[in-house]
N, C-alpha and C. Protein backbone atom coordinates (compact mmCIF):
# COMPACT_ATOMS: atom_id res chain seq x y z
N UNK A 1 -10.01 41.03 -52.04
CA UNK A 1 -10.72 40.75 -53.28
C UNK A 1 -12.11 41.35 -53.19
N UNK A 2 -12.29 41.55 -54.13
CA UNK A 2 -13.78 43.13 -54.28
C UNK A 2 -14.45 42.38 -55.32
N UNK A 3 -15.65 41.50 -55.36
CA UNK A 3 -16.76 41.53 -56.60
C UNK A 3 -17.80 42.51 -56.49
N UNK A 4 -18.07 42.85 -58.14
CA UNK A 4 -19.43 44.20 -58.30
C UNK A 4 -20.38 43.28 -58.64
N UNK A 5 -21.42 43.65 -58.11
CA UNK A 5 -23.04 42.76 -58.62
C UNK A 5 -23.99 44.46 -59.06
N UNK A 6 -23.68 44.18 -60.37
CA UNK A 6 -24.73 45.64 -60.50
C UNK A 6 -26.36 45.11 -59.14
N UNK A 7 -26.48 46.21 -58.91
CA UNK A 7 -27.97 46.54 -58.45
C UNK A 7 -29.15 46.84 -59.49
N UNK A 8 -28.20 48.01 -60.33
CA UNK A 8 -29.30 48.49 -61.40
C UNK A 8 -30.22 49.34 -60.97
N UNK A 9 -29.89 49.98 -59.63
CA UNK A 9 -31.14 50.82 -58.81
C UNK A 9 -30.22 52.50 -59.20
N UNK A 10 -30.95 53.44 -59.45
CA UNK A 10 -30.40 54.78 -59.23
C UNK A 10 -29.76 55.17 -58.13
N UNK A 11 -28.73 55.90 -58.53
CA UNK A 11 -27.70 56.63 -57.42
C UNK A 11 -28.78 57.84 -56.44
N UNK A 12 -29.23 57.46 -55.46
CA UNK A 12 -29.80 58.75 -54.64
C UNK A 12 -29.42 60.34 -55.16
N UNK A 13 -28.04 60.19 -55.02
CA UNK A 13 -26.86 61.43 -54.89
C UNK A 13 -27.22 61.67 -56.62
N UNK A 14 -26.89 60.59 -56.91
CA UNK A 14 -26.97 61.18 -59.35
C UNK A 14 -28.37 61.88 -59.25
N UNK A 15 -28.89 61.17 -58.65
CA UNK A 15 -30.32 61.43 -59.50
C UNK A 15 -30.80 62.67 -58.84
N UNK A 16 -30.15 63.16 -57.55
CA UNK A 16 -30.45 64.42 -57.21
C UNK A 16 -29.91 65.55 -57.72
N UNK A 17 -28.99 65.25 -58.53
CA UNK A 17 -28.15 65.81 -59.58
C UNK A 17 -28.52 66.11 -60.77
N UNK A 18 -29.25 65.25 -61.64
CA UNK A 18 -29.41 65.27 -62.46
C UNK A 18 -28.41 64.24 -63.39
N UNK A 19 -27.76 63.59 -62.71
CA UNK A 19 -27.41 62.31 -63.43
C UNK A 19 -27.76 60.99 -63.77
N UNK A 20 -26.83 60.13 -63.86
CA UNK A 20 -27.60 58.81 -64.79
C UNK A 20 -26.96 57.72 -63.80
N UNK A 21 -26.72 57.98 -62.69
CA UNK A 21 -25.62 57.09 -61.93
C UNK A 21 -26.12 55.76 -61.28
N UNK A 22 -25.55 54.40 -60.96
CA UNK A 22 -26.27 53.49 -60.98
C UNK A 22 -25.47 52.80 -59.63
N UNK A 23 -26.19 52.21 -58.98
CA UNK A 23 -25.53 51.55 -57.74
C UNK A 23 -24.93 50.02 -57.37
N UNK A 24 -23.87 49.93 -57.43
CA UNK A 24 -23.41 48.14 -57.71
C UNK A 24 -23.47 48.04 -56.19
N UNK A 25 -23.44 46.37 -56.23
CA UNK A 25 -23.13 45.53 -54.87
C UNK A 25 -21.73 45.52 -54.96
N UNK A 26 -20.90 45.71 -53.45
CA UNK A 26 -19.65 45.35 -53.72
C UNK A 26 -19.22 44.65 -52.37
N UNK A 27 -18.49 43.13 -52.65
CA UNK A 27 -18.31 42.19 -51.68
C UNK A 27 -16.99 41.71 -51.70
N UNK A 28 -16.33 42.23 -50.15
CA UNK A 28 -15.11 41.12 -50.72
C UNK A 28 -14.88 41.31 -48.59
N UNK A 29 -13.65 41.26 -49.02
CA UNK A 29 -13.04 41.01 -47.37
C UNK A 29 -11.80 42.31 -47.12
N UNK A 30 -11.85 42.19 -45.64
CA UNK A 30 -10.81 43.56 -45.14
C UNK A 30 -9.41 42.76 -45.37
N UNK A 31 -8.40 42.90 -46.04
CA UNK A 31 -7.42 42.87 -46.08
C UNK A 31 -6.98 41.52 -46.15
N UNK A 32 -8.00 40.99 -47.51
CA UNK A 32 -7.78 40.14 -48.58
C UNK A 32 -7.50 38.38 -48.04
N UNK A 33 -7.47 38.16 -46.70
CA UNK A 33 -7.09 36.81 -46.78
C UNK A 33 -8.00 36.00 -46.12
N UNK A 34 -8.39 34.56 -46.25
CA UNK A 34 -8.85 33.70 -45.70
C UNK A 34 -9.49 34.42 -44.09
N UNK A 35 -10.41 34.21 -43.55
CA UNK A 35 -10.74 34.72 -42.20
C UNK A 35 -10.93 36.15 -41.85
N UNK A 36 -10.60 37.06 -42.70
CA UNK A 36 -10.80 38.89 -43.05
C UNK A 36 -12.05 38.68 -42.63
N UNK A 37 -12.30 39.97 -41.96
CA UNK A 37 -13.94 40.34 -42.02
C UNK A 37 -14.00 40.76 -43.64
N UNK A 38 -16.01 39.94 -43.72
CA UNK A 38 -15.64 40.10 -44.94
C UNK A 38 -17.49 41.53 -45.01
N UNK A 39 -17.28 41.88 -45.68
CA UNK A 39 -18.53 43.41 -45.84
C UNK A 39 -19.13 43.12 -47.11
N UNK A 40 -20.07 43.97 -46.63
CA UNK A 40 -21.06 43.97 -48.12
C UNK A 40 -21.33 45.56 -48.04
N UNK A 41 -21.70 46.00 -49.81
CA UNK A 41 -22.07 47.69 -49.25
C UNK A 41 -22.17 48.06 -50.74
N UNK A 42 -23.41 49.25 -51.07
CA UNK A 42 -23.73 49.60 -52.30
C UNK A 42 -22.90 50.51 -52.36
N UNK A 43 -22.60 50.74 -54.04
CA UNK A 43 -22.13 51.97 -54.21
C UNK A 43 -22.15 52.40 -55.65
N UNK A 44 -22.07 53.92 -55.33
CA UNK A 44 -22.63 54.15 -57.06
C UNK A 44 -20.90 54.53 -57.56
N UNK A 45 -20.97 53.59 -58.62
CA UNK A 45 -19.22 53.16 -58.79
C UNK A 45 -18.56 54.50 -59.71
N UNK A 46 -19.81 54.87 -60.87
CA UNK A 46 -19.40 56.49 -61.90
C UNK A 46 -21.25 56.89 -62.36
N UNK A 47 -20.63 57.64 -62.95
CA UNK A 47 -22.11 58.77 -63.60
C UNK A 47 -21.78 57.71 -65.21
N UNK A 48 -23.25 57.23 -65.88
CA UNK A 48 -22.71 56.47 -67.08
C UNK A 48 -22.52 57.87 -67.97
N UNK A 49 -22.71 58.93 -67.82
CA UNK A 49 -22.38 60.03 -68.84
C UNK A 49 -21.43 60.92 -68.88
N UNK A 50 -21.59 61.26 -67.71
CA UNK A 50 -20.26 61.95 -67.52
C UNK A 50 -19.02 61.09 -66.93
N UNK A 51 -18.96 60.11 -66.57
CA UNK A 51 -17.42 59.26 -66.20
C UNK A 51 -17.33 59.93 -65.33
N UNK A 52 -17.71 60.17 -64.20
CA UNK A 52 -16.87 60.66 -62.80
C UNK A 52 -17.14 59.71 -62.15
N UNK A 53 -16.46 59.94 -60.86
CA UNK A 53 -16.31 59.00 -59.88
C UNK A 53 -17.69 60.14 -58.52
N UNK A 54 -18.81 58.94 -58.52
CA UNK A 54 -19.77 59.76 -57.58
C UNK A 54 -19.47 59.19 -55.83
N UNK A 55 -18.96 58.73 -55.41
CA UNK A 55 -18.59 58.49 -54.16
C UNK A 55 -19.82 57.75 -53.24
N UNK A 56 -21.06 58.00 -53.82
CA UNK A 56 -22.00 57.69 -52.56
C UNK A 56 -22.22 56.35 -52.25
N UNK A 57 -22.26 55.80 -51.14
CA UNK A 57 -22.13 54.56 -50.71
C UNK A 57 -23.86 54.31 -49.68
N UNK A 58 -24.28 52.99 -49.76
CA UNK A 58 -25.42 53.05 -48.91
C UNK A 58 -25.04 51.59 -48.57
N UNK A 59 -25.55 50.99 -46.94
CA UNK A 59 -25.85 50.14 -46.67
C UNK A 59 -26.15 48.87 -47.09
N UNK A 60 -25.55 47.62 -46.85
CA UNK A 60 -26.74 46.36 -47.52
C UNK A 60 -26.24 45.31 -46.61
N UNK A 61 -27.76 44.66 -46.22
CA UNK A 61 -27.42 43.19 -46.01
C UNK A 61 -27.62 41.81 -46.70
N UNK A 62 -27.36 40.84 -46.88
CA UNK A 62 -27.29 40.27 -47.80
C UNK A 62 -27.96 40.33 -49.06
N UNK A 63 -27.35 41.64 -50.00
CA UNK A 63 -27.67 41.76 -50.88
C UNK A 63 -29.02 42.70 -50.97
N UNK A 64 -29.34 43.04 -49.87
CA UNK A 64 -30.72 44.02 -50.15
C UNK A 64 -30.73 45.17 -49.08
N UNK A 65 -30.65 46.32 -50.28
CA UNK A 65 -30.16 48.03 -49.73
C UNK A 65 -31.18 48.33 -48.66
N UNK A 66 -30.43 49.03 -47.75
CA UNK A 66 -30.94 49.53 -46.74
C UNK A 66 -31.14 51.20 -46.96
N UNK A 67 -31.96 52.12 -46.04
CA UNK A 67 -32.10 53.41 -45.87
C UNK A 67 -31.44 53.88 -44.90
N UNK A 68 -30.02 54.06 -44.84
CA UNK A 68 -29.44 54.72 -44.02
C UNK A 68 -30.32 55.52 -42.96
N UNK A 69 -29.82 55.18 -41.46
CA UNK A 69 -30.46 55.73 -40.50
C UNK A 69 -29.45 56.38 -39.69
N UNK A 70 -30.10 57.57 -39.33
CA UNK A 70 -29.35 58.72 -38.39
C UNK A 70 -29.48 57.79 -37.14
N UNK A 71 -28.25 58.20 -36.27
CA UNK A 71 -28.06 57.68 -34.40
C UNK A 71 -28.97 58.27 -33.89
N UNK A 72 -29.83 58.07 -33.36
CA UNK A 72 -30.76 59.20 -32.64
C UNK A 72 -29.97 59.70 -31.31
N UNK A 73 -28.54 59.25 -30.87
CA UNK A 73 -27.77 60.55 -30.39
C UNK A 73 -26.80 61.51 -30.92
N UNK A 74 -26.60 61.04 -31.76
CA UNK A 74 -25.63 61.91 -32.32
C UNK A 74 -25.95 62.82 -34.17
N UNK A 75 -27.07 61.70 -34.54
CA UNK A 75 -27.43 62.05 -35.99
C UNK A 75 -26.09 61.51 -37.03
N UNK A 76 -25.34 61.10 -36.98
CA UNK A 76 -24.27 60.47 -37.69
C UNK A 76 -24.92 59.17 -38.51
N UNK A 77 -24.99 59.21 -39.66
CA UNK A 77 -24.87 57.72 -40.45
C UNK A 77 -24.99 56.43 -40.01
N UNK A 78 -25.56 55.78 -39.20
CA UNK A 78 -25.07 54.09 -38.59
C UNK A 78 -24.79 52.92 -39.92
N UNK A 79 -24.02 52.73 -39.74
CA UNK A 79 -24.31 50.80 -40.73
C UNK A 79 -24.90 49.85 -39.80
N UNK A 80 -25.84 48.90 -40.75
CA UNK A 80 -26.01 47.84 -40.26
C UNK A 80 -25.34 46.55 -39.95
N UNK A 81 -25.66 45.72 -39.21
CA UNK A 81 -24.59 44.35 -38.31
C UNK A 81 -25.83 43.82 -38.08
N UNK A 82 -25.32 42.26 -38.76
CA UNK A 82 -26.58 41.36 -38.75
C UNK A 82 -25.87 39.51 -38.00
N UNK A 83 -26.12 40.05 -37.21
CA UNK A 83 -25.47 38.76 -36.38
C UNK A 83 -26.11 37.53 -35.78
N UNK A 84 -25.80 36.82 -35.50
CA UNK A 84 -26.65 35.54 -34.95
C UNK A 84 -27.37 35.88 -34.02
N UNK A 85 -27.21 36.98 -33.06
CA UNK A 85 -28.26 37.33 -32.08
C UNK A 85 -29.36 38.06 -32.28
N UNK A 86 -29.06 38.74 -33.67
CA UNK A 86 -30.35 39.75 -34.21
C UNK A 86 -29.90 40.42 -35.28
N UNK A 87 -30.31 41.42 -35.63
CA UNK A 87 -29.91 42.85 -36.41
C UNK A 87 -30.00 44.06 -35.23
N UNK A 88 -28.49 44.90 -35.62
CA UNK A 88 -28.64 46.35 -34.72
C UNK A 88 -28.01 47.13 -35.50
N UNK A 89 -28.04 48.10 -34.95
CA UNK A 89 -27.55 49.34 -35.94
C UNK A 89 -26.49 49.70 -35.43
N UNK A 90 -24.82 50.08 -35.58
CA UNK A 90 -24.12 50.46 -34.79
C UNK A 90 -23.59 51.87 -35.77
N UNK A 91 -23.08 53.00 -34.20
CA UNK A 91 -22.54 53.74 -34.78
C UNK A 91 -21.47 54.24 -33.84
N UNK A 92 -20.09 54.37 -34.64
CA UNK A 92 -19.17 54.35 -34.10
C UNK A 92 -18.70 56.55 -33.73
N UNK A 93 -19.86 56.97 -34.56
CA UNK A 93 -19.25 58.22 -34.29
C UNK A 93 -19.74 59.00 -33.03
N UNK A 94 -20.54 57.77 -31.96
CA UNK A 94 -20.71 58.27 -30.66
C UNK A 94 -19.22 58.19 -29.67
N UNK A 95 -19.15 58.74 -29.12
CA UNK A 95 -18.03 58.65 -28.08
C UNK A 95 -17.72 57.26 -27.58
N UNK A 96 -18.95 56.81 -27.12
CA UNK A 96 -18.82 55.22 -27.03
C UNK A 96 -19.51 54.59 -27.77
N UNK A 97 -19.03 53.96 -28.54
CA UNK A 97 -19.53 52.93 -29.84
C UNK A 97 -20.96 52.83 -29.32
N UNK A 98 -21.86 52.54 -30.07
CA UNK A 98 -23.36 52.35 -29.82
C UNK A 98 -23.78 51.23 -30.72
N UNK A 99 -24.93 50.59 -30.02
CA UNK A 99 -25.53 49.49 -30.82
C UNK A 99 -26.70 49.90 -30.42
N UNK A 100 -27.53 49.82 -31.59
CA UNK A 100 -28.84 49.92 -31.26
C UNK A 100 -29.76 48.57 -32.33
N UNK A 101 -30.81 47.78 -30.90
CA UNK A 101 -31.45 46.98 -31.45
C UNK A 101 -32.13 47.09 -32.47
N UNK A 102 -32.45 46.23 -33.42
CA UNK A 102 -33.26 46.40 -34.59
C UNK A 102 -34.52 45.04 -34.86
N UNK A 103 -35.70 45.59 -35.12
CA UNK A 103 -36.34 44.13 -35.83
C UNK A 103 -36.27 43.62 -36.89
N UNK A 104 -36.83 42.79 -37.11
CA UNK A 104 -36.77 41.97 -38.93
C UNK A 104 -36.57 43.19 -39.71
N UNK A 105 -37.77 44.48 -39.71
CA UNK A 105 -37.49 45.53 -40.93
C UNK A 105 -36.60 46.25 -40.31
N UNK A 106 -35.58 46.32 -39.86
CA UNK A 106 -34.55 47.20 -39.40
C UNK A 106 -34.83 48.46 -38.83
N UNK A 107 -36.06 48.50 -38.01
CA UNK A 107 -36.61 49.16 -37.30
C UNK A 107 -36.10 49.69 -35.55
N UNK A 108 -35.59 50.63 -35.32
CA UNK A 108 -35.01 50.72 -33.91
C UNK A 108 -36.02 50.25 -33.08
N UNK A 109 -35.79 49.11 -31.61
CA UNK A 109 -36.29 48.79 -30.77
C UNK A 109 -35.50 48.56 -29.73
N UNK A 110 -36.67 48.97 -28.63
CA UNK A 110 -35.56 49.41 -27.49
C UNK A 110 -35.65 47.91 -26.50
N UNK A 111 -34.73 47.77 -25.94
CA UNK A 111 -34.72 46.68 -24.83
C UNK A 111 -35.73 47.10 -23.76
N UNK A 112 -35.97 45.67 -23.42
CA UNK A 112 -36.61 45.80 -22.14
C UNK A 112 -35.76 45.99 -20.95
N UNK A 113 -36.47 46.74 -19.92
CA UNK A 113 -35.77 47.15 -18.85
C UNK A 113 -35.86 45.43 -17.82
N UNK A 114 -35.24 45.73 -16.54
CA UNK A 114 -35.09 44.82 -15.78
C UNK A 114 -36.28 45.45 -14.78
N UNK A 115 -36.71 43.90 -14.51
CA UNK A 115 -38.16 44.11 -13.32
C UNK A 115 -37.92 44.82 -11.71
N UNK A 116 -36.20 44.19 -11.69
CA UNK A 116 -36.36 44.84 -10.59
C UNK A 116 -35.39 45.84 -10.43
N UNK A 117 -34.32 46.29 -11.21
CA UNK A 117 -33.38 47.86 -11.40
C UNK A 117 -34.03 48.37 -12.30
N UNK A 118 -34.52 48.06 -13.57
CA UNK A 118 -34.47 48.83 -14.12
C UNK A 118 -34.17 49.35 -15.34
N UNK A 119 -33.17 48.88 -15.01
CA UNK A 119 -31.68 49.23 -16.42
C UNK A 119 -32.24 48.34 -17.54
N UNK A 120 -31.78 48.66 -18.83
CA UNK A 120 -31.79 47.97 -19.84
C UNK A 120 -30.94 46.31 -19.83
N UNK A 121 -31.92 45.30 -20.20
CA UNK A 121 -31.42 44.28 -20.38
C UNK A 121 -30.05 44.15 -21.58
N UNK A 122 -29.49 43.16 -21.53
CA UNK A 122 -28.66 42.50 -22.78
C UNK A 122 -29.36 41.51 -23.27
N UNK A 123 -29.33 41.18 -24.83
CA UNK A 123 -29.60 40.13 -25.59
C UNK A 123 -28.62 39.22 -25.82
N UNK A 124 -28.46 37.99 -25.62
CA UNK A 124 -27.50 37.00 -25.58
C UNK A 124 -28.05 35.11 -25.79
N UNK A 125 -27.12 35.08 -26.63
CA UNK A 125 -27.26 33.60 -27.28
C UNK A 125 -26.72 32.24 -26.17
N UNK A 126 -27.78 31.75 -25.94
CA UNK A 126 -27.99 30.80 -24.99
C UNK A 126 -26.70 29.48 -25.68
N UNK A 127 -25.25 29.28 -24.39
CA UNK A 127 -24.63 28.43 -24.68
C UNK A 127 -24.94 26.81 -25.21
N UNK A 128 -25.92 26.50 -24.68
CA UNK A 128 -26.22 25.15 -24.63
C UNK A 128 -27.44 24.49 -25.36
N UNK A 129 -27.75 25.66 -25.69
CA UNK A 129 -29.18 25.17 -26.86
C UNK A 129 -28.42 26.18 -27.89
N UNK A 130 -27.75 26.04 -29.16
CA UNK A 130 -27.88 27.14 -30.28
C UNK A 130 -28.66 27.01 -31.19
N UNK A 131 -29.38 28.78 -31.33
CA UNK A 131 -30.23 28.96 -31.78
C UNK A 131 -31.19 29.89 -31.28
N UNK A 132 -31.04 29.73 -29.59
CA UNK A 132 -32.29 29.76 -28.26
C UNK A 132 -31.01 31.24 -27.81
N UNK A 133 -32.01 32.40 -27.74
CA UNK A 133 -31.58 33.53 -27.11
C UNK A 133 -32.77 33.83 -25.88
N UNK A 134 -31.87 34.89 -24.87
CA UNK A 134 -32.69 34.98 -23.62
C UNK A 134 -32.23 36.71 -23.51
N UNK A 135 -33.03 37.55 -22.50
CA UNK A 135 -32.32 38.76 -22.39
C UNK A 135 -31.92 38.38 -20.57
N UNK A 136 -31.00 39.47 -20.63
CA UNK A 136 -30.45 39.31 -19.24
C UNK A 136 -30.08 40.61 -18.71
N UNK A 137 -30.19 40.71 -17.07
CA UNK A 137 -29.52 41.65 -16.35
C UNK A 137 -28.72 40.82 -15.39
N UNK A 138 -27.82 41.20 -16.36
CA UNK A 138 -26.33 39.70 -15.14
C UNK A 138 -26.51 40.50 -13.34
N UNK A 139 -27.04 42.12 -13.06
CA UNK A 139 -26.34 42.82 -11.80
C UNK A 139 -27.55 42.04 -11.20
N UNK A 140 -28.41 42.10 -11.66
CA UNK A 140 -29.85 41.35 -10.80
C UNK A 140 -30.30 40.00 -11.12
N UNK A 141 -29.73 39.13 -11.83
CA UNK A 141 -29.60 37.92 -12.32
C UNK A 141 -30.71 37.20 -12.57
N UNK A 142 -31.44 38.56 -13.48
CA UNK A 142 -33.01 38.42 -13.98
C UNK A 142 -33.10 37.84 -15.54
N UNK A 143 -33.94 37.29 -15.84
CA UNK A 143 -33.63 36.64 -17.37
C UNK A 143 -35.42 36.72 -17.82
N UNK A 144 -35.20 36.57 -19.07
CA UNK A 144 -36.51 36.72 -19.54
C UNK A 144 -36.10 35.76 -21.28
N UNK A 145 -36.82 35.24 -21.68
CA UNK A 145 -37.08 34.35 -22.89
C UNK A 145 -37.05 35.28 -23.77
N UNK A 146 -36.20 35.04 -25.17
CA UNK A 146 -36.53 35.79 -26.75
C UNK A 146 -36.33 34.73 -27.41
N UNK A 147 -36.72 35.87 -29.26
CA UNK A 147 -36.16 34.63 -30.32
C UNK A 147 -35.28 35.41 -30.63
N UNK A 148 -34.69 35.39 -31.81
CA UNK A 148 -33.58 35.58 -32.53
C UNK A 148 -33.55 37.06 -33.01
N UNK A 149 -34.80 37.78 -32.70
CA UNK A 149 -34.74 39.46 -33.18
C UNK A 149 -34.87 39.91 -32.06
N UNK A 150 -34.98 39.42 -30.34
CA UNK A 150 -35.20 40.30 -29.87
C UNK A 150 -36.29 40.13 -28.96
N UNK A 151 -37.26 39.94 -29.74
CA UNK A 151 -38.88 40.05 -29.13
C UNK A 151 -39.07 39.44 -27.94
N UNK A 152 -39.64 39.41 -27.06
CA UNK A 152 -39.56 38.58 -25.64
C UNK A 152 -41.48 37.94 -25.91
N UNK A 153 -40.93 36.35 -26.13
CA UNK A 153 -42.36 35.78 -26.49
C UNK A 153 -43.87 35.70 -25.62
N UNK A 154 -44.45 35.97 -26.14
CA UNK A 154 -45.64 35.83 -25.04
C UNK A 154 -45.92 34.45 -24.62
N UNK A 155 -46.16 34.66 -23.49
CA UNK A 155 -46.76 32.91 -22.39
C UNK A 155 -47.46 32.06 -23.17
N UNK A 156 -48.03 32.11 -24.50
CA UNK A 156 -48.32 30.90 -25.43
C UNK A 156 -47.59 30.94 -26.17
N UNK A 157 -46.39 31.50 -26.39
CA UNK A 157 -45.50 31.27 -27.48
C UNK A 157 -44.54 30.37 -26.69
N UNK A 158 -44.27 30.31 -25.15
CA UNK A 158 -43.21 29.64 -24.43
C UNK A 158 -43.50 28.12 -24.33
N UNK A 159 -44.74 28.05 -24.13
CA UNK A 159 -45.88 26.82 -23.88
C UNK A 159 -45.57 25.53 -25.00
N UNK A 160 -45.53 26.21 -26.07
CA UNK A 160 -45.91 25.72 -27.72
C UNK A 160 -44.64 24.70 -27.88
């Protein structure tokens, strides 16, 4: 099941055209039943003058359009994924699926490394308090405090 929520915002693609094309919200679920992943995603549905079908599709999270961002490895399109642990950007047209962290404005940010390898931490939602995220390097079984985007709080934010 598919609902349209006009946007009412111009088609990028029309208007580089020289058309009149307009961009709806469109929400429903993958393969219609109870428990489907369910998506959200703009799209400019026709041209109001000429009746064609304009194809261009852009990003959204609840309800508010995003600016499509290139992978900075590959340059491919990413969609956004807004999950209980944060916002990241994933893009599947790397060889190996990629996630890349994001802040509140959907801004790429990189993990912190581990103090003592090195390597990039993981962000992960603390079992026993929900709500409470920490980053981790499970190989060196180093941990460090976040909130919910990411950020690793400063020593009066832990205090408080």
């Amino acid at each position: 099941m598919q609902l349209f929520i006009p946007l009412l915002l111009p088609c990028p693609k029309c208007q580089a055209e020289g058309r009149g094309g307009l961009l709806y919200l469109v929400r429903g679920s993958k393969g219609g039943r109870a428990g489907d992943r369910a998506y959200e995603l703009a799209v400019c549905d026709q041209d109001s003058r000429q009746r064609r079908t304009c194809g261009y599709t852009a990003p959204t999270v609840h309800g508010m359009l995003l600016r499509p961002l290139a992978c900075p490895e590959c340059a491919q399109p990413m969609r956004p994924a807004c999950r209980e642990g944060g916002h990241r950007w994933l893009c599947s047209a790397c060889p190996k699926k990629k996630a890349f962290l994001a802040d509140l404005s959907w801004r790429i940010v990189s993990s912190p490394t581990c103090p003592e390898c090195a390597q990039p931490m993981t962000h992960r939602a603390r079992r026993e308090q929900p709500g409470r995220y920490f980053w981790a390097c499970f190989a060196c079984h180093a941990f460090l405090a976040s909130d919910v985007f990411g950020a690793i709080p400063s020593p009066a934010q832990l205090s408080a």
